[in-house]
Protein backbone atom coordinates (compact mmCIF):
# COMPACT_ATOMS: atom_id res chain seq x y z
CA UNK A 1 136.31 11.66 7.41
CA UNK A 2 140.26 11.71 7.58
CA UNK A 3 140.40 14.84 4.81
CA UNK A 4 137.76 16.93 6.88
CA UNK A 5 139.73 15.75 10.19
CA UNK A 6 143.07 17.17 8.19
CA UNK A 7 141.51 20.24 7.18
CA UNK A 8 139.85 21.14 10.96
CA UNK A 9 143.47 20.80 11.93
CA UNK A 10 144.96 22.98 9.16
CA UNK A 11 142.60 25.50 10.19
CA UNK A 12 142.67 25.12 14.26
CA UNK A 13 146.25 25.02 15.00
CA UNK A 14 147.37 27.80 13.05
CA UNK A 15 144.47 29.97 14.67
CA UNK A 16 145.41 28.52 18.58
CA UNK A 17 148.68 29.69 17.99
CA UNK A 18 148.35 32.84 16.86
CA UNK A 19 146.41 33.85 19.59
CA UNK A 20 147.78 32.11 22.31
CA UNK A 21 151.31 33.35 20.97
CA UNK A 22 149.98 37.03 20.73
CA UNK A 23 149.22 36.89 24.55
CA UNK A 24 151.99 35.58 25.76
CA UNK A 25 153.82 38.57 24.42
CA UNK A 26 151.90 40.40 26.35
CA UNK A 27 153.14 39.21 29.16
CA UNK A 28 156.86 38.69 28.21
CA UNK A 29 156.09 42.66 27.37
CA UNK A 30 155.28 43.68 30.48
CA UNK A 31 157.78 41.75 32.18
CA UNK A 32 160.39 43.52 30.23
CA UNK A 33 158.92 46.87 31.33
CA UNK A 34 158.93 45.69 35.49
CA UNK A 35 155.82 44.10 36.11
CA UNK A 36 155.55 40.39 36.67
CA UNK A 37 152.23 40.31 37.10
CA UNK A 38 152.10 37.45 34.43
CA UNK A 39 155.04 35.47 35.90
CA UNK A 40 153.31 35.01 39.21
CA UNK A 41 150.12 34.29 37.72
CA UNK A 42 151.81 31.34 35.77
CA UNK A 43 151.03 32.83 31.96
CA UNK A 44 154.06 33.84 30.92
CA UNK A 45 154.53 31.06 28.62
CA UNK A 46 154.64 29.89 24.81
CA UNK A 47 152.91 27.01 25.99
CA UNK A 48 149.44 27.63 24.44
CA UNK A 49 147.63 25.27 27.05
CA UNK A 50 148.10 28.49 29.67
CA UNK A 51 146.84 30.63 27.78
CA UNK A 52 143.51 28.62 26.16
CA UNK A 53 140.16 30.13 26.85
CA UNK A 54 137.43 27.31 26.65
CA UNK A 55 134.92 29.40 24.67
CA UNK A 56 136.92 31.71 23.02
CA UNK A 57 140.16 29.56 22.17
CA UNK A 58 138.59 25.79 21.22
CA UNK A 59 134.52 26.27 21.55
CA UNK A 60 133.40 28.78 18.89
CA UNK A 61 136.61 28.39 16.39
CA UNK A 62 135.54 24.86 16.52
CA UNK A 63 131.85 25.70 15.84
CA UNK A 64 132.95 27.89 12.95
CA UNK A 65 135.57 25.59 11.25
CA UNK A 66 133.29 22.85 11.26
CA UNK A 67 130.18 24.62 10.28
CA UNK A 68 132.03 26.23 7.20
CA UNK A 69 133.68 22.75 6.06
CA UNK A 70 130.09 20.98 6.26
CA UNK A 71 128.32 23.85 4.44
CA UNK A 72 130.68 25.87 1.96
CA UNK A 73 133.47 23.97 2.02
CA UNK A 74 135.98 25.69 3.26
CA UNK A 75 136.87 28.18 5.77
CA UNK A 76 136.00 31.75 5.03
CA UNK A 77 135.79 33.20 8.60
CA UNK A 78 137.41 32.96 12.05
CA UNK A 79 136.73 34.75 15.08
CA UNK A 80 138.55 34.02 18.81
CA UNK A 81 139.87 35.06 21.80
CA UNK A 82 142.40 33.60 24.67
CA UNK A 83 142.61 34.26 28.16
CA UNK A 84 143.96 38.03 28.96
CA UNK A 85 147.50 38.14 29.91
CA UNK A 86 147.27 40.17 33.39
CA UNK A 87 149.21 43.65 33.47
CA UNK A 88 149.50 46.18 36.54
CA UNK A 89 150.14 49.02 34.67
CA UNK A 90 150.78 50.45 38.06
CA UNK A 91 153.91 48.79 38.06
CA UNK A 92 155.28 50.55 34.68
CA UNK A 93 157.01 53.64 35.52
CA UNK A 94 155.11 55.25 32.93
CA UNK A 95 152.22 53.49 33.05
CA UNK A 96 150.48 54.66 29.94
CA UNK A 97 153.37 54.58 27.58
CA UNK A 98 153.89 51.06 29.10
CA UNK A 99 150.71 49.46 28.17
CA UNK A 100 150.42 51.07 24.69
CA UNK A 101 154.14 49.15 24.49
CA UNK A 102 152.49 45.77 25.62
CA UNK A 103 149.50 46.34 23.65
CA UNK A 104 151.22 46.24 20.44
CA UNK A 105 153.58 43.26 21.38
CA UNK A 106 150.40 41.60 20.77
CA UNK A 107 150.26 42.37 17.21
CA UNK A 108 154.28 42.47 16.67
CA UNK A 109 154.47 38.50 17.73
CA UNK A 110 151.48 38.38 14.98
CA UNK A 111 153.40 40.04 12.28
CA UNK A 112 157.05 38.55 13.09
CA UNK A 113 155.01 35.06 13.36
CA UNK A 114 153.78 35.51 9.90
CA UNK A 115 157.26 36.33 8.70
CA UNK A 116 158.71 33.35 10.29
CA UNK A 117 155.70 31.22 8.33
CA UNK A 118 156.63 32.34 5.38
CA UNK A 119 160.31 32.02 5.67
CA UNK A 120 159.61 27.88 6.15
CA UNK A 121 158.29 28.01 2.93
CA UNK A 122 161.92 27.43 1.97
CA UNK A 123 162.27 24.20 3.68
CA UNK A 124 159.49 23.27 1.30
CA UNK A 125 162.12 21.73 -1.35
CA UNK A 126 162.88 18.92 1.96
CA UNK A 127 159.89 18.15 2.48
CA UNK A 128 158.33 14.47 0.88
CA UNK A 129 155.50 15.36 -2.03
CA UNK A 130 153.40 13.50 -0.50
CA UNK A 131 153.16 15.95 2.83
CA UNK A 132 153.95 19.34 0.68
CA UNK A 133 150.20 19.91 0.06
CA UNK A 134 149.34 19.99 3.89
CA UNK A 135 152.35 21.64 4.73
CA UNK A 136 151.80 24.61 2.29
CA UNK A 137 148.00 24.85 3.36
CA UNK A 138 149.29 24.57 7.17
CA UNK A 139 151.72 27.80 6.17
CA UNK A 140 148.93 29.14 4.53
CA UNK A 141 146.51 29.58 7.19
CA UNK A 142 149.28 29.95 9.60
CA UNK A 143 150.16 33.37 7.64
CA UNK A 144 146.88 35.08 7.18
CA UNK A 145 145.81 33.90 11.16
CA UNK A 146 148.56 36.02 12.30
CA UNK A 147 147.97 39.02 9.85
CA UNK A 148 144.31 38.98 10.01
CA UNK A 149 144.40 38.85 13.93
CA UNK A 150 147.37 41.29 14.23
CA UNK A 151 145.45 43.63 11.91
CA UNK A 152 142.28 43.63 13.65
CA UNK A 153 143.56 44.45 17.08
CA UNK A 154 145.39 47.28 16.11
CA UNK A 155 141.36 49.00 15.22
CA UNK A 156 141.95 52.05 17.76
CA UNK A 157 139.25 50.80 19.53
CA UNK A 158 139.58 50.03 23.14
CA UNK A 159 139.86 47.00 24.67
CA UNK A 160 141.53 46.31 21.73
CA UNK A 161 144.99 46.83 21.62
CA UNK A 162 145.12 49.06 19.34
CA UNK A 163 142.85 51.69 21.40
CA UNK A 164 145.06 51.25 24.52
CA UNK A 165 148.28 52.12 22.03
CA UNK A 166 145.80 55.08 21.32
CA UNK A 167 145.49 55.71 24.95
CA UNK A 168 149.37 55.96 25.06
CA UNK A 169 150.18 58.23 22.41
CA UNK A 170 147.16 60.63 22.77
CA UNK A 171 147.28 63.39 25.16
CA UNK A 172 146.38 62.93 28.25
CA UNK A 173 143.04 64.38 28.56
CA UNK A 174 141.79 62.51 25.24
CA UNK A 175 143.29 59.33 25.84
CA UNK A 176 141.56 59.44 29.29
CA UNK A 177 138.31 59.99 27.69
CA UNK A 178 139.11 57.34 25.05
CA UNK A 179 139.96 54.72 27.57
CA UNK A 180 136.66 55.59 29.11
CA UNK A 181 135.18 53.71 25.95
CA UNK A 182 136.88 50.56 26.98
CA UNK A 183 133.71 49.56 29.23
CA UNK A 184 131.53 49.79 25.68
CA UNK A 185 134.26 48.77 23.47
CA UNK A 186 133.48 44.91 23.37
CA UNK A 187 129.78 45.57 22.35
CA UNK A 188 131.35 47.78 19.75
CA UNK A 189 133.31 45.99 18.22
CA UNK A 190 130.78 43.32 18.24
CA UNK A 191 127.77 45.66 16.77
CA UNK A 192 129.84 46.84 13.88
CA UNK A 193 131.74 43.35 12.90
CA UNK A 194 128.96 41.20 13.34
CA UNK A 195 125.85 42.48 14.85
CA UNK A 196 125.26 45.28 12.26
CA UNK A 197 126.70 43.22 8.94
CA UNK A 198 124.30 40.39 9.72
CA UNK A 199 121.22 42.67 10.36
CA UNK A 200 121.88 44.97 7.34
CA UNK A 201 122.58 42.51 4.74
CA UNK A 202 118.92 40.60 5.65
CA UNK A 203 117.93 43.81 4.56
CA UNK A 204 119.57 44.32 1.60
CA UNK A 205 122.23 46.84 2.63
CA UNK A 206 125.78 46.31 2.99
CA UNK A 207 128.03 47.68 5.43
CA UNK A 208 130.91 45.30 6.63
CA UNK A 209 133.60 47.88 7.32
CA UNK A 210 136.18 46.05 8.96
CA UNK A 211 135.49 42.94 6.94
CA UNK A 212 136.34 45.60 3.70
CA UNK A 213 139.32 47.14 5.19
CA UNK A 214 140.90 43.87 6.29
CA UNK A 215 139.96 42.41 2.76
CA UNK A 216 142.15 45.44 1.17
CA UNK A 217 144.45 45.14 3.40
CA UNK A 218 145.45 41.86 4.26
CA UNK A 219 146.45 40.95 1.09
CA UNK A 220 149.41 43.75 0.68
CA UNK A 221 150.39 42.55 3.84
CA UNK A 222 150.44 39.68 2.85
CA UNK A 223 152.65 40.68 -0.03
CA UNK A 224 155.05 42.36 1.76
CA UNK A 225 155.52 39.68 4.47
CA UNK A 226 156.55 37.17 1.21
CA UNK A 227 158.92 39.95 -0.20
CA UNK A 228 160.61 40.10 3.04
CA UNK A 229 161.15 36.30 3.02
CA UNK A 230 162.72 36.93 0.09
CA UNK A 231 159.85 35.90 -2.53
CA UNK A 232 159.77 38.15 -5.66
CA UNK A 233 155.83 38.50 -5.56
């Protein structure tokens, strides 16, 4: 009971923080750019309480850790979401370019979050033998939670961030019509990661597209997150 109590937490923390930590630099982001939207709304914080949504945050991670340790073993899946940060673009002074710019703050607290995980590695020499093994499977998770979620919101598909950095860079006409597809984005990105996946391999066929692309590409980020803690990988 203890081991599969250890291993629920190896795999929940590292996952809470990662996304709680990705939408507070959201807000940080915008408040840089002259909207304080967040402040006044009492998320701009690291604290990942503020930031916890009940379903997406502790509910279904918790369903999904647990039902992979009873059943495979381990955990080869995680899926989750925190409470939005709120933004008033309307307060940017270019309001597109300024939400593309909080948009990928998201992701860059990911990725530098990931860098800092792997830098600890270091400290690894301090630490007793008898706490290295959780320590290094804590920093493991920790790593590929922030990659894999950074990753996957960067898909140019709106409401994910990276479809509103689309809408920012794309001119104006086109990125209007391609924030138009944030009302059907959700149920897009839901059909083709899970919906369609599930379905099609009852069936026989596979198509997992983003589960491919983020297995190919994970692990070179992976690799170069390492080199630039200074690991010769």
């Amino acid at each position: 009971m203890t081991d599969l109590i250890t291993e629920f937490l190896i795999a929940a923390v590292p996952v809470i923080l990662a996304i709680t930590l990705h939408e507070a630099a959201h807000g940080y982001a915008a408040l840089a750019l002259g909207d304080d939207t967040a402040r006044l709304a009492g998320r701009l914080s690291l604290n990942p309480l503020r930031h916890i949504d009940r379903m997406g945050t502790i509910i279904l991670p918790a369903i999904l850790i647990i039902g992979q340790l009873l059943t495979i073993g381990h955990i080869g899946f995680l899926f989750g979401w925190a409470k939005p940060v709120p933004v008033s673009a309307a307060r940017f002074r270019d309001p597109r370019r300024g939400m593309a710019v909080v948009a990928a703050a998201g992701p860059a607290m990911n990725f530098l979050l990931a860098w800092l995980g792997a830098l600890s590695v270091h400290l690894f020499d301090y630490v007793p033998d008898a706490s290295t093994d959780v320590a290094s499977d804590f920093v493991q998770v920790f790593i590929t939670a922030n990659l894999v979620l950074g990753l996957f919101n960067l898909l140019p598909i709106p409401p994910l961030d990276g479809g509103r950095i689309m809408v920012g860079i794309l001119p104006f006409r086109l990125a209007m019509a391609w924030a138009g597809l944030e009302r059907a984005g959700i149920a897009v990105v839901l059909l083709v990661v899970f919906l369609l996946p599930t379905l099609l391999g009852q069936m026989g066929i596979r198509f997992n597209p983003v589960n491919d692309l983020l297995n190919e590409v994970v692990p070179q980020a992976m690799k170069l997150v390492l080199r630039l803690a200074f690991f010769h990988v």
